[in-house]
PDB file of N, CA and C in Angstrom:
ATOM      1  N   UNK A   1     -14.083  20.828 -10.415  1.00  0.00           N
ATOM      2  CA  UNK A   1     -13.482  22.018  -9.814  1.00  0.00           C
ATOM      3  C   UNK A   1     -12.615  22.712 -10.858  1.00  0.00           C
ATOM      4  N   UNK A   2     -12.966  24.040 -11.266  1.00  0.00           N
ATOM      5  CA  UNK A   2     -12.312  24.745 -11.692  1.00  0.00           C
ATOM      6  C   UNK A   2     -10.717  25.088 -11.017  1.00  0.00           C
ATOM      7  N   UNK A   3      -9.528  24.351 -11.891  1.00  0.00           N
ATOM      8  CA  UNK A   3      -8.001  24.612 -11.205  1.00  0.00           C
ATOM      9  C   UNK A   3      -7.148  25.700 -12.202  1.00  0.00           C
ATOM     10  N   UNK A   4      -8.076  26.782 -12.879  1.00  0.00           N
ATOM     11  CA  UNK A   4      -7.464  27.900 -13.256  1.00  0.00           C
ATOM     12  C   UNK A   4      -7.513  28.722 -12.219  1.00  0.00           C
ATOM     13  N   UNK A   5      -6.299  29.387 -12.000  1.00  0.00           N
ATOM     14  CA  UNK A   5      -5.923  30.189 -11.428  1.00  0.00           C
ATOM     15  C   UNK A   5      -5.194  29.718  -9.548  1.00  0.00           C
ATOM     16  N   UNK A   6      -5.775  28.794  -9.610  1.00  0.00           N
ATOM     17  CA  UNK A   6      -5.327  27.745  -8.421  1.00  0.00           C
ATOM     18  C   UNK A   6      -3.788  27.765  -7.648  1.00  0.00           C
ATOM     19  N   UNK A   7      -3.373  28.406  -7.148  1.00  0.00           N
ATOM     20  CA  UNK A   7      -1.782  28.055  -6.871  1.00  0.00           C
ATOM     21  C   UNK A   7      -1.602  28.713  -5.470  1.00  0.00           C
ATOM     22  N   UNK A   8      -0.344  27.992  -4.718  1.00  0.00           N
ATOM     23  CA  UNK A   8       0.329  28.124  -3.781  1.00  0.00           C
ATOM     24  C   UNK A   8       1.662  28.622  -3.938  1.00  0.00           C
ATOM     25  N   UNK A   9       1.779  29.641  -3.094  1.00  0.00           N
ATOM     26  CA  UNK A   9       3.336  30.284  -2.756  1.00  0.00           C
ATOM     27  C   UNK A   9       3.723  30.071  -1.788  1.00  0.00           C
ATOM     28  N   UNK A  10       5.007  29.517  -1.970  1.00  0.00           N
ATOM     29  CA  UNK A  10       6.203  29.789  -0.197  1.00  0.00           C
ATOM     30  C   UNK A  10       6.710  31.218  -0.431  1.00  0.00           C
ATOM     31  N   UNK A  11       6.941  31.362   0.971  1.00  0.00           N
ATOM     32  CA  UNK A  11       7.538  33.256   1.271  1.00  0.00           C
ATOM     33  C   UNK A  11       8.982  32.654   1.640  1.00  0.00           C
ATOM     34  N   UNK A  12       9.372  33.020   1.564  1.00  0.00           N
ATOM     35  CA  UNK A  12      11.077  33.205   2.674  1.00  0.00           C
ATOM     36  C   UNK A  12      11.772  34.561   2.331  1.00  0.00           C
ATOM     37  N   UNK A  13      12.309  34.362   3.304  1.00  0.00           N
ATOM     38  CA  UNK A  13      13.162  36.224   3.690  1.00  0.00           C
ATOM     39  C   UNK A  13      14.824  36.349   3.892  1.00  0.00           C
ATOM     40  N   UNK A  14      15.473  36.977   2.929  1.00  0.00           N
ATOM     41  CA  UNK A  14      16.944  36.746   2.580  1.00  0.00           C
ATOM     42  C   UNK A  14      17.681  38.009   2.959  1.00  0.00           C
ATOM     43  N   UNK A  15      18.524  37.996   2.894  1.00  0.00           N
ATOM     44  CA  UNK A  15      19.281  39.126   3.637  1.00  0.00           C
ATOM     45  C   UNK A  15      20.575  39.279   2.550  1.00  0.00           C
ATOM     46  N   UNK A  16      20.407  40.434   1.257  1.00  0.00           N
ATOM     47  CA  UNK A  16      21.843  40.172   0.696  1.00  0.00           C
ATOM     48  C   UNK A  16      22.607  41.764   1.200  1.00  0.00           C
ATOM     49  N   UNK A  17      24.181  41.685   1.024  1.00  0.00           N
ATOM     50  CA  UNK A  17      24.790  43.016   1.672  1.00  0.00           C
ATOM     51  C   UNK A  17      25.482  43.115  -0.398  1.00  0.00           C
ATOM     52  N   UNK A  18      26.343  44.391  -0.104  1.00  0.00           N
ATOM     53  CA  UNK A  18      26.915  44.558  -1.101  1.00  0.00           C
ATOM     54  C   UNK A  18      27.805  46.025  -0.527  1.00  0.00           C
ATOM     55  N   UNK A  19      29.102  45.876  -0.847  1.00  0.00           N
ATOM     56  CA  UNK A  19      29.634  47.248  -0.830  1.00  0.00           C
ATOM     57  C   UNK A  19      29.445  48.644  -1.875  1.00  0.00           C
ATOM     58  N   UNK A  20      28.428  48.522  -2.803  1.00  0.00           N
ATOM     59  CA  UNK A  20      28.392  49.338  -3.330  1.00  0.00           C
ATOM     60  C   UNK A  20      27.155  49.795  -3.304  1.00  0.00           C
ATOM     61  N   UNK A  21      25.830  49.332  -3.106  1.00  0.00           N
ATOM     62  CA  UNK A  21      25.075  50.033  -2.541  1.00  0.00           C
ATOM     63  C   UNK A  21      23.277  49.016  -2.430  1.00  0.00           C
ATOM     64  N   UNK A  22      22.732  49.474  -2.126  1.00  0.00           N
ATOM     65  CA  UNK A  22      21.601  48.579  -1.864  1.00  0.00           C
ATOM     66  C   UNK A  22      20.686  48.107  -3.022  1.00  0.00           C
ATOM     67  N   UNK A  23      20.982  48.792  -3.956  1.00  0.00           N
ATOM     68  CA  UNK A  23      20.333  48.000  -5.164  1.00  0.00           C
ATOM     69  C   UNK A  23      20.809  46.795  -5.518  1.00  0.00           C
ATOM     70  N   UNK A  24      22.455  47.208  -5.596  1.00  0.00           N
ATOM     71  CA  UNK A  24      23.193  45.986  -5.123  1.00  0.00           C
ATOM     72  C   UNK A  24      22.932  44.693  -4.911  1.00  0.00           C
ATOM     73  N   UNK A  25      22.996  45.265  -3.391  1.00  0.00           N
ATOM     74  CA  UNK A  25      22.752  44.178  -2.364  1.00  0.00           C
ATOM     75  C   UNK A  25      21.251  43.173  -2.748  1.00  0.00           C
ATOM     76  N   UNK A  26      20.119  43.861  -2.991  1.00  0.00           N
ATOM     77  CA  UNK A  26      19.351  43.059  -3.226  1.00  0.00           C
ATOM     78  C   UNK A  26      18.998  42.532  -4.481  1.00  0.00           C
ATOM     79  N   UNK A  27      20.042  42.717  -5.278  1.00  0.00           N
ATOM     80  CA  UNK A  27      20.080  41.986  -6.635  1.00  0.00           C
ATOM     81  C   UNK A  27      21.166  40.558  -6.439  1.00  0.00           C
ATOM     82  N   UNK A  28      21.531  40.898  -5.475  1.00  0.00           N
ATOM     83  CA  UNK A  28      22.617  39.679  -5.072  1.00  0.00           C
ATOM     84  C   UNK A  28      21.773  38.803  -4.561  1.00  0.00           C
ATOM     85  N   UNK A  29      20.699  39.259  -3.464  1.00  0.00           N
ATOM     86  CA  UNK A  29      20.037  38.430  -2.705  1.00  0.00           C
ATOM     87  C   UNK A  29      18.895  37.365  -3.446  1.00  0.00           C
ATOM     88  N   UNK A  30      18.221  38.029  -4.525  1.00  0.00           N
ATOM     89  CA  UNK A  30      17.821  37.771  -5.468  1.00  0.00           C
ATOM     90  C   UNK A  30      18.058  36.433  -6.246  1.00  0.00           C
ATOM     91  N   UNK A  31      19.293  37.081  -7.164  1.00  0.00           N
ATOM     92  CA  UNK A  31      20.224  36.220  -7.551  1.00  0.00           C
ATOM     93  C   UNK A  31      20.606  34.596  -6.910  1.00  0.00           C
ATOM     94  N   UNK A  32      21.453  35.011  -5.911  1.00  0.00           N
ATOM     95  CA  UNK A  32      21.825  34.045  -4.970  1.00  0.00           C
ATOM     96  C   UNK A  32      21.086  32.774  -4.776  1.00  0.00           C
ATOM     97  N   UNK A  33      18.952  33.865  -4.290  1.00  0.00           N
ATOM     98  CA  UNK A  33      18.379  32.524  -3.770  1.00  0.00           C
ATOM     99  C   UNK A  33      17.956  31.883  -5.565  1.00  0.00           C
ATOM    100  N   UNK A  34      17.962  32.035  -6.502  1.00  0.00           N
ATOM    101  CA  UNK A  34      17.709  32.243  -7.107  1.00  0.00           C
ATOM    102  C   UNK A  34      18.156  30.996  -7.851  1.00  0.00           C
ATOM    103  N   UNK A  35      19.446  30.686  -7.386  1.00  0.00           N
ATOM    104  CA  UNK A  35      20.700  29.238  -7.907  1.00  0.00           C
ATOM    105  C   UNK A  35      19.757  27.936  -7.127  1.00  0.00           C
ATOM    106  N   UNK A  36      19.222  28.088  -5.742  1.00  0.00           N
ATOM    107  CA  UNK A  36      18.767  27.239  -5.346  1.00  0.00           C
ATOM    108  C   UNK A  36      16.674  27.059  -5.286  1.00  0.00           C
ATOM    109  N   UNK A  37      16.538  27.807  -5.717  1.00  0.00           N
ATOM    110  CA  UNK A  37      14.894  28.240  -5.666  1.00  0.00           C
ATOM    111  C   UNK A  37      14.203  28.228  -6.865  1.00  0.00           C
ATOM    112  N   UNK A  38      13.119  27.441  -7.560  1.00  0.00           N
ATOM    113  CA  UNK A  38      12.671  28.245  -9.066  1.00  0.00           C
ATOM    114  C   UNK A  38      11.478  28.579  -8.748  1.00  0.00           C
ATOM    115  N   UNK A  39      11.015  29.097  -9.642  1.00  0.00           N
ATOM    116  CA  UNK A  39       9.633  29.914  -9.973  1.00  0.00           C
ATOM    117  C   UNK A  39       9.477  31.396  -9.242  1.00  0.00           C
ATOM    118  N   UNK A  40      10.792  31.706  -8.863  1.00  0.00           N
ATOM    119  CA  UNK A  40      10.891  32.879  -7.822  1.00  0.00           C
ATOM    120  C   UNK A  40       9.321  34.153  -8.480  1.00  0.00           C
ATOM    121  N   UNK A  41       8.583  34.092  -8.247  1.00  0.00           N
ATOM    122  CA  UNK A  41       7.720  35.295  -8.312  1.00  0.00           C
ATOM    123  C   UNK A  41       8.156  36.854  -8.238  1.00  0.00           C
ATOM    124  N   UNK A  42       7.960  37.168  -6.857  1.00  0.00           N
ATOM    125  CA  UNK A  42       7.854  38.497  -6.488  1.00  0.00           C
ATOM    126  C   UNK A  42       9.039  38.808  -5.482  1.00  0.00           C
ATOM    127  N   UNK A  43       9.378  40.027  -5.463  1.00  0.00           N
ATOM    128  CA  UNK A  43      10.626  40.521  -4.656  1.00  0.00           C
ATOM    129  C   UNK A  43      10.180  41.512  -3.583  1.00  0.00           C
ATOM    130  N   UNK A  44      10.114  41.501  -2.399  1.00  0.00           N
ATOM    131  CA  UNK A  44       9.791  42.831  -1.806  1.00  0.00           C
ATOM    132  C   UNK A  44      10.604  43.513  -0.842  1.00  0.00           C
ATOM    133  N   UNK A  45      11.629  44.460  -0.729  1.00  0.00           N
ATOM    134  CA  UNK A  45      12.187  45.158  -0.073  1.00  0.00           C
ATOM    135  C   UNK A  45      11.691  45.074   1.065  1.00  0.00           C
ATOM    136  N   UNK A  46      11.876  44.670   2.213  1.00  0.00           N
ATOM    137  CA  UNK A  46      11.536  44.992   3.580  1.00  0.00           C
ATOM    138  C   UNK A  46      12.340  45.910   4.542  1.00  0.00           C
ATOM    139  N   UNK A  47      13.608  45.706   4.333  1.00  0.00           N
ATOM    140  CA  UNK A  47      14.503  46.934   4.892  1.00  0.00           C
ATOM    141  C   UNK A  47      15.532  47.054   4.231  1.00  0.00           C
ATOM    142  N   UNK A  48      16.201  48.003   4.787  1.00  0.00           N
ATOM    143  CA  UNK A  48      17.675  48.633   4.414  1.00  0.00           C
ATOM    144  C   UNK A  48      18.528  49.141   5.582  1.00  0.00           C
ATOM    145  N   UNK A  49      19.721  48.696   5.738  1.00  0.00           N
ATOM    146  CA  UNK A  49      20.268  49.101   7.063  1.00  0.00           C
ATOM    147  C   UNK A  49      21.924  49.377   6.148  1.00  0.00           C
ATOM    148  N   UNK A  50      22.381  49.957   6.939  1.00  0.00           N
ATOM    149  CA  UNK A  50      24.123  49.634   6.281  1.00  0.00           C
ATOM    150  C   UNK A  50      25.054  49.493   7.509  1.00  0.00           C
ATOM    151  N   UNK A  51      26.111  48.455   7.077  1.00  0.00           N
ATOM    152  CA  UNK A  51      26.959  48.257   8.519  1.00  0.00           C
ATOM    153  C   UNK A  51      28.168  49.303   8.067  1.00  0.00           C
ATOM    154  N   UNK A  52      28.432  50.311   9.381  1.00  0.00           N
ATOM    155  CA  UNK A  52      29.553  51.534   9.640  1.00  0.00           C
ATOM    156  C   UNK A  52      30.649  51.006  10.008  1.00  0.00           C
ATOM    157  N   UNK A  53      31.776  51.436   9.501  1.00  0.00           N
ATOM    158  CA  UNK A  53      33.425  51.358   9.850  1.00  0.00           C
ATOM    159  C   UNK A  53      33.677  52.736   9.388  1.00  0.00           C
ATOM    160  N   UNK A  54      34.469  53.059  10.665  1.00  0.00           N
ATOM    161  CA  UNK A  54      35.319  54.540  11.092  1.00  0.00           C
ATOM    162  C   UNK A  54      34.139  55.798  10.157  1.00  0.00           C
ATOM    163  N   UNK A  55      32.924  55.784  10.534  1.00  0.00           N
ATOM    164  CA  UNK A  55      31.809  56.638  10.399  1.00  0.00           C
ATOM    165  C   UNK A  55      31.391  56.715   9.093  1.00  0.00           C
ATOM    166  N   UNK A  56      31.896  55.838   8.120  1.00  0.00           N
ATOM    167  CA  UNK A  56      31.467  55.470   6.612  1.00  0.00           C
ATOM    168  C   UNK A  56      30.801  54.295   6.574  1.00  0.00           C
ATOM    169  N   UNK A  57      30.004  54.289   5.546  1.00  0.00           N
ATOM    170  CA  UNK A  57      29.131  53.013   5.187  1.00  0.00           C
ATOM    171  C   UNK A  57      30.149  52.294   4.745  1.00  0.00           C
ATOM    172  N   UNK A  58      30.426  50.882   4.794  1.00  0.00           N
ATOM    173  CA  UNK A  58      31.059  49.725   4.946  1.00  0.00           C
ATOM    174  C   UNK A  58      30.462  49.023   3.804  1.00  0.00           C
ATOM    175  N   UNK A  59      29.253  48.581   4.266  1.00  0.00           N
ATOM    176  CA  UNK A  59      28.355  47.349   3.828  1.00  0.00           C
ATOM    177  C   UNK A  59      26.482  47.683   3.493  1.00  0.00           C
ATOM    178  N   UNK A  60      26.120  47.773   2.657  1.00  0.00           N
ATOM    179  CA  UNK A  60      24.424  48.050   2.120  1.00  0.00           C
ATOM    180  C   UNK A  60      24.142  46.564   2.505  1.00  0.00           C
ATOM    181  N   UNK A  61      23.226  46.666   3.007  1.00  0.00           N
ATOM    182  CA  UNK A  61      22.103  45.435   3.490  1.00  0.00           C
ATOM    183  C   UNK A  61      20.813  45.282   3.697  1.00  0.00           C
ATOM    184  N   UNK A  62      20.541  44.549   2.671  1.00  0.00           N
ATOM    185  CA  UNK A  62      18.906  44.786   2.199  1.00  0.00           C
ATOM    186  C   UNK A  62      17.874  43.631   2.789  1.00  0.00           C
ATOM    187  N   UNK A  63      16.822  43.268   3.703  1.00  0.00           N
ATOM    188  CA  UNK A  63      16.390  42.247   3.718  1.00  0.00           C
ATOM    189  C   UNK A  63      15.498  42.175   2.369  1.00  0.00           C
ATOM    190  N   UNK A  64      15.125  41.101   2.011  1.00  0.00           N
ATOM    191  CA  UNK A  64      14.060  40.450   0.577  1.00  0.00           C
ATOM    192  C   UNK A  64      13.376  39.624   0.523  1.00  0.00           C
ATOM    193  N   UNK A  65      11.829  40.119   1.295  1.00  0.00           N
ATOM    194  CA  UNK A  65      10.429  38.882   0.841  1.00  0.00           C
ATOM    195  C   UNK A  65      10.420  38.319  -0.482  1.00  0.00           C
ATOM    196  N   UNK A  66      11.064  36.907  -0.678  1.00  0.00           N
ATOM    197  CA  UNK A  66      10.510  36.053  -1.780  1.00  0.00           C
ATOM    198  C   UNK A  66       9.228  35.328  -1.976  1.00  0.00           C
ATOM    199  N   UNK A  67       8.524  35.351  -3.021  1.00  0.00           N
ATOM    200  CA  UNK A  67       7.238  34.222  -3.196  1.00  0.00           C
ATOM    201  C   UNK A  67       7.976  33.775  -3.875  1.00  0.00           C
ATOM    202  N   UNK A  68       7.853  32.071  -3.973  1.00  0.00           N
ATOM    203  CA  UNK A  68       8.288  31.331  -4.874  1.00  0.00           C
ATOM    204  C   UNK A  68       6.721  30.462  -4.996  1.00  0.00           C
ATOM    205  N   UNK A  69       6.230  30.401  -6.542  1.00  0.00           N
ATOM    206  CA  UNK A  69       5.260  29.176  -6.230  1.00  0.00           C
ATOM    207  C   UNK A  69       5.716  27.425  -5.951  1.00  0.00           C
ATOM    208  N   UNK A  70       4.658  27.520  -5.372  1.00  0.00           N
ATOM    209  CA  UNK A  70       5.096  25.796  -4.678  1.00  0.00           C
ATOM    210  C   UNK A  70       4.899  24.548  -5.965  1.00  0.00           C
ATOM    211  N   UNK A  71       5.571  24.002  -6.047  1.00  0.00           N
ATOM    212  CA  UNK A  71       5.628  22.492  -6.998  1.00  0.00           C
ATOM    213  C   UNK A  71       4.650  21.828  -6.697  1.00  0.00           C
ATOM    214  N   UNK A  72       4.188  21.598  -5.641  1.00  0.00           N
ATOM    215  CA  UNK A  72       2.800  20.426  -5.386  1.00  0.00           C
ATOM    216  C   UNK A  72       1.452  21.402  -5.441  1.00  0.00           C
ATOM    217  N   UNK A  73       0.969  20.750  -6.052  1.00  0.00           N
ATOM    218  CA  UNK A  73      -0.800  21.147  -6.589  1.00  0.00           C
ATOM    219  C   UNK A  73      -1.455  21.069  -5.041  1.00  0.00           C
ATOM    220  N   UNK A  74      -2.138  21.847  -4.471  1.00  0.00           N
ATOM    221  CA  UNK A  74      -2.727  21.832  -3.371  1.00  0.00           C
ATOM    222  C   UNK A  74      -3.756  20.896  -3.410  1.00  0.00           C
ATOM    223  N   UNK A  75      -4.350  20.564  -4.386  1.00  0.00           N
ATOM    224  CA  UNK A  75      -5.126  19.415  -3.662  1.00  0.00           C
ATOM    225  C   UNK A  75      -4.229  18.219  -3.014  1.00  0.00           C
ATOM    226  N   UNK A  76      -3.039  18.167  -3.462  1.00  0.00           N
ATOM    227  CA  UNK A  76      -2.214  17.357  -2.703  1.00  0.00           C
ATOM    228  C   UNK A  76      -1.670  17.363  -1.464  1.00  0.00           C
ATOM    229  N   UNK A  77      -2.008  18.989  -0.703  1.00  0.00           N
ATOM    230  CA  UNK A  77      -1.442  19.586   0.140  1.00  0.00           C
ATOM    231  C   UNK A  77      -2.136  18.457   1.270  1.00  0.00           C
TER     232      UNK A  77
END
């Protein structure tokens, strides 16, 4: 069996905020999972919301689809 090109990804979905703005925020989120996660792949913006105090943006809050590839070789799966 050809095992070029062969691999498995986990997804998970992070939520970073930042007071200064949503690029921010999802460079934090990034980051963050980033201390506990390796092989992080791909990043994908899924939303953007911001939390309001007294009719100003407060807080940028970004959700963030991670792929991380998986450590175990799938034939092991």
């Amino acid at each position: 069996m050809d095992k070029v090109g062969n691999s498995v990804y986990n997804i998970i979905e992070v939520v970073g905020s930042s007071s200064r703005g949503w690029e921010e925020a999802a460079k934090i989120a990034v980051e963050t999972a980033s201390n506990k996660l390796t092989n992080l792949r791909i990043a994908e913006v899924l939303e953007m919301d911001a939390k309001l105090a007294e009719g100003k943006i407060a807080v940028y809050r970004v959700k963030v689809r991670l792929s991380f590839k998986n450590e175990v070789e799938p034939e092991t799966l």
